[in-house]
N, C-alpha and C. Protein backbone atom coordinates (compact mmCIF):
# COMPACT_ATOMS: atom_id res chain seq x y z
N UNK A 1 -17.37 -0.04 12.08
CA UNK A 1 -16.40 -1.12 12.01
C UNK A 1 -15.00 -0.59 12.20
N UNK A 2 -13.86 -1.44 12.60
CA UNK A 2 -12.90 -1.06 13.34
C UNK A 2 -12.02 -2.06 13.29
N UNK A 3 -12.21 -3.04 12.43
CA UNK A 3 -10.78 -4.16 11.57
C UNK A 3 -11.03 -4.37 10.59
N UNK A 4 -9.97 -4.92 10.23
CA UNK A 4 -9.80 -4.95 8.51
C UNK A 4 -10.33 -6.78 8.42
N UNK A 5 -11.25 -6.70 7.36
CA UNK A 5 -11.30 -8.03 6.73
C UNK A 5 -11.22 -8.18 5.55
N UNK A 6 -11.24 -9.85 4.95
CA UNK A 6 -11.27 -9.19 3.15
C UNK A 6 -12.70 -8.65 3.08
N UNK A 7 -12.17 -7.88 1.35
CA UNK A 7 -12.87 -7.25 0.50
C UNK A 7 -13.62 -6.03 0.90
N UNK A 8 -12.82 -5.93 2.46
CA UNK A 8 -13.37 -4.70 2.73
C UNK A 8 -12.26 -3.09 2.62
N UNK A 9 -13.30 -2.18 2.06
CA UNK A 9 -12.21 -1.08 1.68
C UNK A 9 -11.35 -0.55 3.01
N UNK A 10 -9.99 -0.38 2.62
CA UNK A 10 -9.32 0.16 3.64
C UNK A 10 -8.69 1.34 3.31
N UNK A 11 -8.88 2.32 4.21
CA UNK A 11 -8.29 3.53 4.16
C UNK A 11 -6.73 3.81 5.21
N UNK A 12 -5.81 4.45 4.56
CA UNK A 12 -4.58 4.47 4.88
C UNK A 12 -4.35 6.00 4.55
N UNK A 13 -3.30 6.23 5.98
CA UNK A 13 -2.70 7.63 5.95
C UNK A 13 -1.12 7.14 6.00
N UNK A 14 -0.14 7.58 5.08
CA UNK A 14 1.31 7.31 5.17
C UNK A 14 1.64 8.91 5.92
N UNK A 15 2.83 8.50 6.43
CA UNK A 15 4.37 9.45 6.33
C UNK A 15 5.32 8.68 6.39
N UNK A 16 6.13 9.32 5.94
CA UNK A 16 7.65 8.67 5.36
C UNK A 16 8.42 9.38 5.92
N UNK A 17 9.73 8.62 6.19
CA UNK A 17 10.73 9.74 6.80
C UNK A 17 12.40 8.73 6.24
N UNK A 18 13.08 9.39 6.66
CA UNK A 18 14.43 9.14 6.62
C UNK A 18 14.55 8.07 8.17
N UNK A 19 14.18 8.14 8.96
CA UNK A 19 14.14 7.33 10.44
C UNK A 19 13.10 7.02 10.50
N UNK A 20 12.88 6.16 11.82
CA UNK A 20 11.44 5.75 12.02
C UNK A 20 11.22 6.73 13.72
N UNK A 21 11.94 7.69 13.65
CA UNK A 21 11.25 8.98 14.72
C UNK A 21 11.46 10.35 13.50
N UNK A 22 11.86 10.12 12.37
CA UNK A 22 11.78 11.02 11.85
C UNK A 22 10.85 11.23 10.41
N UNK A 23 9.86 11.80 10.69
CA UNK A 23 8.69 11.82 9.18
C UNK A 23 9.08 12.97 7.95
N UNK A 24 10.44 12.80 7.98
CA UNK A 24 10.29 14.02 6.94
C UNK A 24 10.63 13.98 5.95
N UNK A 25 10.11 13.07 4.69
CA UNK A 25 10.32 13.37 3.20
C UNK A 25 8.14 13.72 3.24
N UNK A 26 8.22 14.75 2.34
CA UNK A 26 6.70 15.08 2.05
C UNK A 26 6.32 14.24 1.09
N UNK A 27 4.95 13.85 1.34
CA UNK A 27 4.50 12.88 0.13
C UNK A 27 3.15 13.90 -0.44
N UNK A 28 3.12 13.81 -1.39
CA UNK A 28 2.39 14.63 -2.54
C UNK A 28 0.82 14.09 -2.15
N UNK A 29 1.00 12.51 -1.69
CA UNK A 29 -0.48 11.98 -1.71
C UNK A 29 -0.88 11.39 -0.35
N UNK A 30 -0.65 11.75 1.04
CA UNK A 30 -0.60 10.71 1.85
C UNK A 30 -1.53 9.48 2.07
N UNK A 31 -2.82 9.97 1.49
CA UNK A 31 -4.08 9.23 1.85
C UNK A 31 -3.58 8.03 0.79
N UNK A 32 -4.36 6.55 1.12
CA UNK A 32 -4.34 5.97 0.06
C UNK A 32 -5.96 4.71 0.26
N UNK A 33 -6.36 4.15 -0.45
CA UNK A 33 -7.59 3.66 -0.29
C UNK A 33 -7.29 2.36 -0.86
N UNK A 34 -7.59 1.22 -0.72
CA UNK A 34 -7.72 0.04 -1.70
C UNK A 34 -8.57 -1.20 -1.11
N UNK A 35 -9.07 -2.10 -2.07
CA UNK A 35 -9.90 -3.11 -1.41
C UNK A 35 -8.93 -4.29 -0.39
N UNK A 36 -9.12 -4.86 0.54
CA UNK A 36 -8.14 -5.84 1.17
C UNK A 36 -8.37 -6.81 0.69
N UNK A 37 -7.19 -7.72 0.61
CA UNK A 37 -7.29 -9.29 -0.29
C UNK A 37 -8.21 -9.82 -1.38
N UNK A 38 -7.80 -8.72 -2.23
CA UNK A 38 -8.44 -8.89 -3.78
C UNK A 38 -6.83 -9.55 -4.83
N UNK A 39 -5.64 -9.35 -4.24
CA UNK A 39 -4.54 -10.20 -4.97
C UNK A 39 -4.97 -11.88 -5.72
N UNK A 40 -4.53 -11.65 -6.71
CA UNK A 40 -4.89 -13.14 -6.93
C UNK A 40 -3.93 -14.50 -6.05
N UNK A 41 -2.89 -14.22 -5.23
CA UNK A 41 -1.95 -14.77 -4.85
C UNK A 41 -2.19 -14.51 -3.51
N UNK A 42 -2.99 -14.29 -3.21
CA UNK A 42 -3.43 -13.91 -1.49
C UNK A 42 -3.23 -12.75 -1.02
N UNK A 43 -2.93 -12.74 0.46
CA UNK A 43 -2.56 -11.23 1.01
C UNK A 43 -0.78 -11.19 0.45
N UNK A 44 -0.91 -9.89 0.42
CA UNK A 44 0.47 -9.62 0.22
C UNK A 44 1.24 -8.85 1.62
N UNK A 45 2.73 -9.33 1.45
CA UNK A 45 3.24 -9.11 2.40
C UNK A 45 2.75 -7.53 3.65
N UNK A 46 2.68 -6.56 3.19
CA UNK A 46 1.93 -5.68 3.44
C UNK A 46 0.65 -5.65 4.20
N UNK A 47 -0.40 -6.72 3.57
CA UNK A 47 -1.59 -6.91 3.95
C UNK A 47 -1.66 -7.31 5.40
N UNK A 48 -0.74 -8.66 5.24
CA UNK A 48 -0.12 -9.55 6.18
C UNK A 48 -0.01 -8.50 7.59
N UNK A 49 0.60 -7.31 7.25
CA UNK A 49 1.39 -7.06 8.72
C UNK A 49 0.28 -5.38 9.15
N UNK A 50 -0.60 -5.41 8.05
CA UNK A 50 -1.81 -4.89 8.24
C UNK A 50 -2.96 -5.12 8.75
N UNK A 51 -3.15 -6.68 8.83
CA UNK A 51 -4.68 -7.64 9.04
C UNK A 51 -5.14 -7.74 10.93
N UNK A 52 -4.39 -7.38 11.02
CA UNK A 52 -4.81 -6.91 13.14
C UNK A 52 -4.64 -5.57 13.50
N UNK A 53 -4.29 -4.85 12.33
CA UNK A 53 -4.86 -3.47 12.97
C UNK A 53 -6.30 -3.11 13.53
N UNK A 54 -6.52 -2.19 13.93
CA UNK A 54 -7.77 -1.81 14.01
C UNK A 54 -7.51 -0.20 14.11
N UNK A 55 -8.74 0.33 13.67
CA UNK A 55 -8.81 2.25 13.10
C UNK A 55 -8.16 3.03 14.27
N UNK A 56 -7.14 3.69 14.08
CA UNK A 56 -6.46 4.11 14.66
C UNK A 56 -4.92 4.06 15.12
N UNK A 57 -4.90 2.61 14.52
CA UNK A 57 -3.27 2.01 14.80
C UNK A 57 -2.65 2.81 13.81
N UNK A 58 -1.44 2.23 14.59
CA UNK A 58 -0.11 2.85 13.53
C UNK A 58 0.88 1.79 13.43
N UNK A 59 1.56 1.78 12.55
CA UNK A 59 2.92 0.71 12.21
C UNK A 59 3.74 1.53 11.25
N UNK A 60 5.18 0.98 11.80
CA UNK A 60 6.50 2.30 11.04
C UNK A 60 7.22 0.88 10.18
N UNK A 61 6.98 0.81 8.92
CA UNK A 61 8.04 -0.27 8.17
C UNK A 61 9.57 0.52 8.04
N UNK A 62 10.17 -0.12 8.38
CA UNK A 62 11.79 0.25 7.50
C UNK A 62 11.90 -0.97 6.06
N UNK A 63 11.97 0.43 5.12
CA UNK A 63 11.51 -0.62 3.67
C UNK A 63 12.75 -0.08 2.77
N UNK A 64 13.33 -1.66 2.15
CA UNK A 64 14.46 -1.51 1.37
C UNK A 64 14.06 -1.15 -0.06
N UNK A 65 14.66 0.08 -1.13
CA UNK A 65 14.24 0.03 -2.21
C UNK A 65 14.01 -1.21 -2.83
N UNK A 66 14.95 -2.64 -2.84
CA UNK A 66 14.99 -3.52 -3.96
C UNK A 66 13.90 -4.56 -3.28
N UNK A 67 13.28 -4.47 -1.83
CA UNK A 67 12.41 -5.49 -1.35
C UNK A 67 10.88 -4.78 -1.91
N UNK A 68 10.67 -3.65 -1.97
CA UNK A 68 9.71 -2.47 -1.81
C UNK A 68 8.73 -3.42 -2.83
N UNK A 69 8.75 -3.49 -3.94
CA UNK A 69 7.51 -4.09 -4.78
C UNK A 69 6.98 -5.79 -4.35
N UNK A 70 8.40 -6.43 -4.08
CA UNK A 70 7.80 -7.45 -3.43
C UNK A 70 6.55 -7.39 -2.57
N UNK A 71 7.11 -6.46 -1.21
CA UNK A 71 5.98 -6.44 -0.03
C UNK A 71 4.90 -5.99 -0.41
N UNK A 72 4.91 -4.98 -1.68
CA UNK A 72 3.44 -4.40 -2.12
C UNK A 72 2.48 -4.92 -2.82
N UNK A 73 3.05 -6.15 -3.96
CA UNK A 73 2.49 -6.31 -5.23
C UNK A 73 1.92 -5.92 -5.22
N UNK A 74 0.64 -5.50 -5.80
CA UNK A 74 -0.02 -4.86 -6.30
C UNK A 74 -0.52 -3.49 -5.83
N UNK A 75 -0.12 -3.35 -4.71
CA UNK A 75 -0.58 -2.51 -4.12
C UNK A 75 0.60 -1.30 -3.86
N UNK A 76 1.71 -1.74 -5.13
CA UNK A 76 2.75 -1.21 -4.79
C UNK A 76 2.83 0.56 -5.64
N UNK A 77 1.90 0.45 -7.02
CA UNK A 77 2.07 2.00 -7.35
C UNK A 77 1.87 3.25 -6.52
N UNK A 78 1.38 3.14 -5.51
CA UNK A 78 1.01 4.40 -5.31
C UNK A 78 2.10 5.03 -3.54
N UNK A 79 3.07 3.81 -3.32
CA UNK A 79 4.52 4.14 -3.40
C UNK A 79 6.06 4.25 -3.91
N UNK A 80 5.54 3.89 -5.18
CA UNK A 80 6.50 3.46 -5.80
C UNK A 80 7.47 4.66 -5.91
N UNK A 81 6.89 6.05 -6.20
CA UNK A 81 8.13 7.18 -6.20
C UNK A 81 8.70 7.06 -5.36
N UNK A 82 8.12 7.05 -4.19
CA UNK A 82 8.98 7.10 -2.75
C UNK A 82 10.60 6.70 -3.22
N UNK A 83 10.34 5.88 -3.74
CA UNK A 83 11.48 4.88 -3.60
C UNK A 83 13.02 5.22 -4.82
N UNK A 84 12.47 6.00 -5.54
CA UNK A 84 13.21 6.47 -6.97
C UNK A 84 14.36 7.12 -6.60
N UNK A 85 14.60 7.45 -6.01
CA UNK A 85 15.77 8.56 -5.27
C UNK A 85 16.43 7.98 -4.06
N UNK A 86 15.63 6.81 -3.21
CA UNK A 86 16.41 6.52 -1.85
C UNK A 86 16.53 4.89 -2.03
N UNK A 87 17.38 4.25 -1.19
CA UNK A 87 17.65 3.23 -0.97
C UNK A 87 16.97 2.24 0.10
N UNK A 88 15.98 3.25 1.08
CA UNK A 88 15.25 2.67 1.96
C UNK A 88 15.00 3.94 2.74
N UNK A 89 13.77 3.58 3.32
CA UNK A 89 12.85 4.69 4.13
C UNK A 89 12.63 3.58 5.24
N UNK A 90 11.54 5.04 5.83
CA UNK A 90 10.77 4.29 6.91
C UNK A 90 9.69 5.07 6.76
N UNK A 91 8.67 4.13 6.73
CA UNK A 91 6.74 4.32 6.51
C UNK A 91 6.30 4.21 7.12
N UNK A 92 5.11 5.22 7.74
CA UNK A 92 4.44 4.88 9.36
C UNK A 92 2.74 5.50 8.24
N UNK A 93 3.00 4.01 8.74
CA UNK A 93 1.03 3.47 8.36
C UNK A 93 0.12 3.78 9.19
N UNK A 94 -0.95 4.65 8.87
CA UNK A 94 -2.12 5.04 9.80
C UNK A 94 -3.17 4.28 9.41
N UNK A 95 -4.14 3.32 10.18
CA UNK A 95 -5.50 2.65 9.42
C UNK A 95 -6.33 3.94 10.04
N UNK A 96 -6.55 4.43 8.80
CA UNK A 96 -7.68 5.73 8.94
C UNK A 96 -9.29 5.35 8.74
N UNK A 97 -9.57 4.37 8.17
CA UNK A 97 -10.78 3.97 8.05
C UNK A 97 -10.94 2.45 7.65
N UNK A 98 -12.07 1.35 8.17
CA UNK A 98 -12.24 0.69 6.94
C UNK A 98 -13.78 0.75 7.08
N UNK A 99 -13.91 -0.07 6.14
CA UNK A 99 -15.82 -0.28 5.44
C UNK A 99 -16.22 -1.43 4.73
N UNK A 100 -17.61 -1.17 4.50
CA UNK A 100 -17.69 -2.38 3.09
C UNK A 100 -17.60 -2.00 1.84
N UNK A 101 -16.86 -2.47 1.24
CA UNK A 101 -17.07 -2.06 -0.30
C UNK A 101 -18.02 -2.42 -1.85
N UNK A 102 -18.28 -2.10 -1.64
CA UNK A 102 -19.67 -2.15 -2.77
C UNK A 102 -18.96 -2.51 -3.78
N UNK A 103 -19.79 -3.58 -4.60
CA UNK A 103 -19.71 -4.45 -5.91
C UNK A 103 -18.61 -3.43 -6.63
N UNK A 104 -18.98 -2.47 -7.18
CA UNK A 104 -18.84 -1.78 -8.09
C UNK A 104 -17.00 -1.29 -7.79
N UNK A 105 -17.24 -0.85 -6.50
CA UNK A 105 -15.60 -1.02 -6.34
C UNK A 105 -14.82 -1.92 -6.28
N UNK A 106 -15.18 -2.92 -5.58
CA UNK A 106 -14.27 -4.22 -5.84
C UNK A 106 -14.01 -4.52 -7.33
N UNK A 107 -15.08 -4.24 -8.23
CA UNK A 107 -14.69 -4.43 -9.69
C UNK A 107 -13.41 -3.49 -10.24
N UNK A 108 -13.67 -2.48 -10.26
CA UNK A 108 -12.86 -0.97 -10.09
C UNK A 108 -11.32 -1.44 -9.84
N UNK A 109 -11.53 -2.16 -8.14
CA UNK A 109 -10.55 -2.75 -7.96
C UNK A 109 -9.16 -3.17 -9.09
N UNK A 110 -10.08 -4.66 -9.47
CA UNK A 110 -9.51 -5.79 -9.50
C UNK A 110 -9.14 -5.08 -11.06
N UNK A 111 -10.03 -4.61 -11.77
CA UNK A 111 -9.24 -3.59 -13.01
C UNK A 111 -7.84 -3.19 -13.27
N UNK A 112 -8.21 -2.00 -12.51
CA UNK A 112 -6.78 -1.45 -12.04
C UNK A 112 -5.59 -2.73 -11.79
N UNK A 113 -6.09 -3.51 -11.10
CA UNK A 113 -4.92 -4.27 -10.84
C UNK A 113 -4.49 -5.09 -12.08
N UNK A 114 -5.34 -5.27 -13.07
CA UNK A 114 -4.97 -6.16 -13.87
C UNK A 114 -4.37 -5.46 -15.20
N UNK A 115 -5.06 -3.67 -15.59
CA UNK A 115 -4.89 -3.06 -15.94
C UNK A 115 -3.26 -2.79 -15.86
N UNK A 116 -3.18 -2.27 -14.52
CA UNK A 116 -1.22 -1.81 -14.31
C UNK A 116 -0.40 -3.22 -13.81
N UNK A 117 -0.97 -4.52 -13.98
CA UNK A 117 -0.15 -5.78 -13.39
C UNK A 117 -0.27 -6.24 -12.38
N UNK A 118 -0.30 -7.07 -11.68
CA UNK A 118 -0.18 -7.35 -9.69
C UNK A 118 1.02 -6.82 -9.35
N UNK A 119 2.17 -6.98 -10.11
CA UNK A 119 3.44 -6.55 -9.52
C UNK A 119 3.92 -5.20 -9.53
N UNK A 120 3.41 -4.48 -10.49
CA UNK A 120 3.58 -3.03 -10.17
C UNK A 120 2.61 -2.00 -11.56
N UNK A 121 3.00 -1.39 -12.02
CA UNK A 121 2.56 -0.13 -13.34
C UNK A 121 2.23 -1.02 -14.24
N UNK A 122 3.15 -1.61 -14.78
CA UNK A 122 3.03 -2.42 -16.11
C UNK A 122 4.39 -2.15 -16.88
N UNK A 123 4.94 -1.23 -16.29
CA UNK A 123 6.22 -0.95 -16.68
C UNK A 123 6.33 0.45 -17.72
N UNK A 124 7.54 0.77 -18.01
CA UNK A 124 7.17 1.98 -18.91
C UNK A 124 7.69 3.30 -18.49
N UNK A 125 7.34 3.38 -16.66
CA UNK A 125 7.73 4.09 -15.51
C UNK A 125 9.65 4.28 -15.30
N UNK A 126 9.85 3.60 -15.46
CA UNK A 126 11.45 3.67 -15.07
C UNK A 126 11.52 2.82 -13.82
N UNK A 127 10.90 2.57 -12.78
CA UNK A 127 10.80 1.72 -11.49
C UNK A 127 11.42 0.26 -11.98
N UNK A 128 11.23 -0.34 -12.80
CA UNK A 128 11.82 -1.12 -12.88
C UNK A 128 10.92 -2.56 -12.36
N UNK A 129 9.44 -2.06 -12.30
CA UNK A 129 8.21 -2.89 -12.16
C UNK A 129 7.77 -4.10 -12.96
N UNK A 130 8.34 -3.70 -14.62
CA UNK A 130 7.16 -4.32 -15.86
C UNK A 130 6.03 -5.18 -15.52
């Protein structure tokens, strides 16, 4: 398989940069994994400009620190440092894989999400998420 639909797992490769020809702040984690349109509020902005990829694409956001959790909800911790130090980047999204995701992860999922909030951690972080 080779597009994204819901509830199916999607795999993502980031780099970040200061430009969108330039990738150079290092990210500690690039890979990232999550189920698609498990939000209780639908796709999120993110999802949205994700849902016609197919494995192999790429897309470069220029993302403002104070818009950054909006476009992510929930899906926003696992950029959220990015953002602690700069005022806006630019993110070039790789769809590295998708699949089906088995019961057990979608549960996993929707945990986590309810666990750290839809909108970000749960707060606590300093981000400014709660």
């Amino acid at each position: 398989m080779g597009t994204i639909a819901p509830m199916m797992k999607v795999q993502l490769n980031f780099r970040a940069g200061t430009g969108p020809d330039r990738m150079d702040i290092p990210l500690e984690n690039p890979g990232f994994e999550f189920i698609f349109g498990i939000g209780t509020g639908g796709l999120t902005p993110f999802e949205h400009q994700l849902a016609e990829l197919s494995v192999g694409d790429k897309i470069t956001l220029q993302l403002q620190q104070e818009d950054a959790q909006h476009h992510f909800e929930h899906l926003f911790p696992p950029v959220r440092g990015l953002f602690l130090d700069r005022p806006d980047l630019f993110l070039e999204v790789a769809l590295a894989g998708v699949g089906p995701a088995d019961s057990r992860e979608v549960i996993r999922a929707m945990a986590e999400m309810t666990a750290h909030g839809e909108g970000g951690c749960g707060g606590g972080c300093g981000c400014g998420c709660s």
